[in-house]
C-alpha atoms as a PDB file:
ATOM      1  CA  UNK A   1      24.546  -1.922  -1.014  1.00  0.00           C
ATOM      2  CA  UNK A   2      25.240  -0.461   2.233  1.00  0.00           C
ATOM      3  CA  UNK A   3      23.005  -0.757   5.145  1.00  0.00           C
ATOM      4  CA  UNK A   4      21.935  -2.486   8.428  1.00  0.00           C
ATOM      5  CA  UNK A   5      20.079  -5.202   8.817  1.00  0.00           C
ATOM      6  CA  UNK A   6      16.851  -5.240  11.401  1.00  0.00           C
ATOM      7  CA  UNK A   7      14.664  -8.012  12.358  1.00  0.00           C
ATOM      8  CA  UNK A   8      10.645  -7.360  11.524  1.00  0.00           C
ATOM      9  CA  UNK A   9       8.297  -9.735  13.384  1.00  0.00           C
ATOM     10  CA  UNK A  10       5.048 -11.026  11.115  1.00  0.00           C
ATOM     11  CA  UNK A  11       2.263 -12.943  12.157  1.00  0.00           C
ATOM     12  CA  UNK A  12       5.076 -14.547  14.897  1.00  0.00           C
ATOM     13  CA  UNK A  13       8.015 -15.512  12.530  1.00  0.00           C
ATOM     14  CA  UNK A  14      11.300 -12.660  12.333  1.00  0.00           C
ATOM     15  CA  UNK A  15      12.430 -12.056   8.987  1.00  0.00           C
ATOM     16  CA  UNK A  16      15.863 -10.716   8.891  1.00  0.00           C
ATOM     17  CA  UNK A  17      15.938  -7.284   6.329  1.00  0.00           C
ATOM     18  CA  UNK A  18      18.918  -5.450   5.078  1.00  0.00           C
ATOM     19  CA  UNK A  19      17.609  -2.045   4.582  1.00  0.00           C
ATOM     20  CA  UNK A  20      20.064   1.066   2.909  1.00  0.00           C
ATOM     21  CA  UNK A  21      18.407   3.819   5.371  1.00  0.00           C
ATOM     22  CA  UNK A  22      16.652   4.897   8.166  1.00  0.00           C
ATOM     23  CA  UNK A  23      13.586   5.461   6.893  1.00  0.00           C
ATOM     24  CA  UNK A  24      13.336   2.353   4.955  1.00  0.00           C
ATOM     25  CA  UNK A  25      13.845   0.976   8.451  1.00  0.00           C
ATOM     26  CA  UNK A  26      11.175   2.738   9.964  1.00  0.00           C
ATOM     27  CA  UNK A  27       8.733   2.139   6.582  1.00  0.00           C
ATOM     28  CA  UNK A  28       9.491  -1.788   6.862  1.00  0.00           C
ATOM     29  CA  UNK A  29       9.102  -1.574  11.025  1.00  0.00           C
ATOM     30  CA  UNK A  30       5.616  -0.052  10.275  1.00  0.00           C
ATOM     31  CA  UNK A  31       4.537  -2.343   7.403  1.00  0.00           C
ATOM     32  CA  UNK A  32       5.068  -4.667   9.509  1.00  0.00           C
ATOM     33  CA  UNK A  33       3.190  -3.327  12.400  1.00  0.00           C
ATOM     34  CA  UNK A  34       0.531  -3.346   9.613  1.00  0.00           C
ATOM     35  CA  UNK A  35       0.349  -6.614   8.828  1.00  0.00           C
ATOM     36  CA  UNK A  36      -0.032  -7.963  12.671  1.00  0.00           C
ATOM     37  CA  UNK A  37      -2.534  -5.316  13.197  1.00  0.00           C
ATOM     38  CA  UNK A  38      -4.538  -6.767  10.628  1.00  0.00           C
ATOM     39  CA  UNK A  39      -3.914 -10.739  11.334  1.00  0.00           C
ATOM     40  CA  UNK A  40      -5.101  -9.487  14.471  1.00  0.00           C
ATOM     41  CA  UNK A  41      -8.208  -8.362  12.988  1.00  0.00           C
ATOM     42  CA  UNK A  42      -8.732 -10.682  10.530  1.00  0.00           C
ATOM     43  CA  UNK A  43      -7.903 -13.334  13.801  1.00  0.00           C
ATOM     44  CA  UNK A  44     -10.810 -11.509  15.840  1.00  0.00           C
ATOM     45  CA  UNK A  45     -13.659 -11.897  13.173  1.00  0.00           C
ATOM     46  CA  UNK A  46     -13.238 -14.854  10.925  1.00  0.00           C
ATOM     47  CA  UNK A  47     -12.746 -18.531  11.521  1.00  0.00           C
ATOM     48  CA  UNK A  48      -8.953 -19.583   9.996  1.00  0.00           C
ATOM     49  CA  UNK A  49      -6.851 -23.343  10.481  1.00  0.00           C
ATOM     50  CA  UNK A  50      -3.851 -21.752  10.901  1.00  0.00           C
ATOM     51  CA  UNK A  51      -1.503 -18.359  10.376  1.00  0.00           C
ATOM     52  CA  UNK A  52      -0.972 -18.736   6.498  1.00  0.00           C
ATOM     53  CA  UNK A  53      -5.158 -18.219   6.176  1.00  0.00           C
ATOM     54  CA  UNK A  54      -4.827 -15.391   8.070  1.00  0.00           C
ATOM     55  CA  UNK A  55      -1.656 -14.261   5.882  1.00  0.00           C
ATOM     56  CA  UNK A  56      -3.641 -15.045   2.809  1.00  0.00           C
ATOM     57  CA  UNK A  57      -6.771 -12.428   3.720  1.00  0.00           C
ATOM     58  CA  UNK A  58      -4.280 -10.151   4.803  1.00  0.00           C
ATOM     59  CA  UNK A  59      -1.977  -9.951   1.566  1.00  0.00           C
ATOM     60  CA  UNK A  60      -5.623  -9.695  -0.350  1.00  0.00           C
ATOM     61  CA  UNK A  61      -6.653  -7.351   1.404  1.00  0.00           C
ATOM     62  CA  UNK A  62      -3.786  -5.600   1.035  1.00  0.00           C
ATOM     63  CA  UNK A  63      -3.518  -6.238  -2.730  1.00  0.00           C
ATOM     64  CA  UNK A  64      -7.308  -4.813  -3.351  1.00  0.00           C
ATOM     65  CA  UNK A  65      -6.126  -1.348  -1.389  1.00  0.00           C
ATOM     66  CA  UNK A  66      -3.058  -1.414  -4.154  1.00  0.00           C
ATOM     67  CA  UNK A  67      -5.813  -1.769  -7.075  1.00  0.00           C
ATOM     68  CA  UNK A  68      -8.071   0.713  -5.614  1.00  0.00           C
ATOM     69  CA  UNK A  69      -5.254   3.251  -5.115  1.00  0.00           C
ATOM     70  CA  UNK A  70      -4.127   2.552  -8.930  1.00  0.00           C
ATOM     71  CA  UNK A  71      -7.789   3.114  -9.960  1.00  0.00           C
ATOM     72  CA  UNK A  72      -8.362   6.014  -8.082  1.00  0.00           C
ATOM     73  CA  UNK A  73      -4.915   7.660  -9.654  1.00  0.00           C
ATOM     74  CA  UNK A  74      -5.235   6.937 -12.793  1.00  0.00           C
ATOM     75  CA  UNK A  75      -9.017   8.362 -12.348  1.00  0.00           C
ATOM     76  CA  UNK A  76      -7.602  11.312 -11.341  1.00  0.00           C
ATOM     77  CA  UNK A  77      -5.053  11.754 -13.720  1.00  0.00           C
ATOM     78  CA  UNK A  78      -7.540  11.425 -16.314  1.00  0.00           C
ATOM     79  CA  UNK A  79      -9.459  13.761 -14.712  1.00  0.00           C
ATOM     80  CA  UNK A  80      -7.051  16.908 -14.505  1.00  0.00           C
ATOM     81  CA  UNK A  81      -6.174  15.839 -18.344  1.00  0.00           C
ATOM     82  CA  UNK A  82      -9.867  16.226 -19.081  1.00  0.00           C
ATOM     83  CA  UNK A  83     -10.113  19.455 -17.309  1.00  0.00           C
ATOM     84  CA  UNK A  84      -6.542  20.721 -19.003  1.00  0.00           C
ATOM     85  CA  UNK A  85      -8.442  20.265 -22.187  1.00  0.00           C
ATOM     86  CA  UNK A  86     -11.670  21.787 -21.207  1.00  0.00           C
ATOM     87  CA  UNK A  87      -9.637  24.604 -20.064  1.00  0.00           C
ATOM     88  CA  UNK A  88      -7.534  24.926 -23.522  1.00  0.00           C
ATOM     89  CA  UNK A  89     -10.676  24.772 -25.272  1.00  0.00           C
ATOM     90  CA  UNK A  90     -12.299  27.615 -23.411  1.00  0.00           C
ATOM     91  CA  UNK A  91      -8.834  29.810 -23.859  1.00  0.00           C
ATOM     92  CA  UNK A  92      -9.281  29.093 -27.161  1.00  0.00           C
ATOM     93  CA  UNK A  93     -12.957  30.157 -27.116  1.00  0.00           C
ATOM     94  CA  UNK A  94     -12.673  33.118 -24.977  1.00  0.00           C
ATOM     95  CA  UNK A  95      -9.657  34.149 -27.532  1.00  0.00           C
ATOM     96  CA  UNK A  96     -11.833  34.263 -30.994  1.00  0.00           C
END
């Protein structure tokens, strides 16, 4: 795989990346830009021992906006499939 690697800073520690493009640079800079945002947060309103608690209520919260997102696609999906079939059955209906 071709590519550069760049150096993303979480919650203090760089992790060395090899990335193939661009904007997979820019996607990882700003996921990471995420994640302290949020450790920041997190840091700011709850009591934590040490960076991995913070980590921890991060990736959940993270992980819930993933399920939520699935949830709310696969509500929609069904959705339009309902209405495709509402609106076949009316063709049909308006047709007779």
């Amino acid at each position: 795989m071709k590519g550069q690697h760049i150096s993303v800073i979480v919650a203090d520690r760089p992790y060395r990346l090899k990335v193939s493009s661009e904007t997979e640079e820019i996607e990882f800079r700003r996921a990471g830009e995420l994640i302290n945002e949020k450790i920041k947060e997190y840091a700011n309103h709850f009591a934590f021992r040490d960076k991995q608690d913070l980590l921890a209520m991060v990736v959940l919260q993270f992980a819930v906006d993933v399920v939520r997102s699935e949830e709310s696609l696969n509500y929609q999906q069904n959705l339009g499939e309902k209405l495709s079939d509402l609106e076949k059955m009316l063709d049909d209906y308006l047709k007779k």
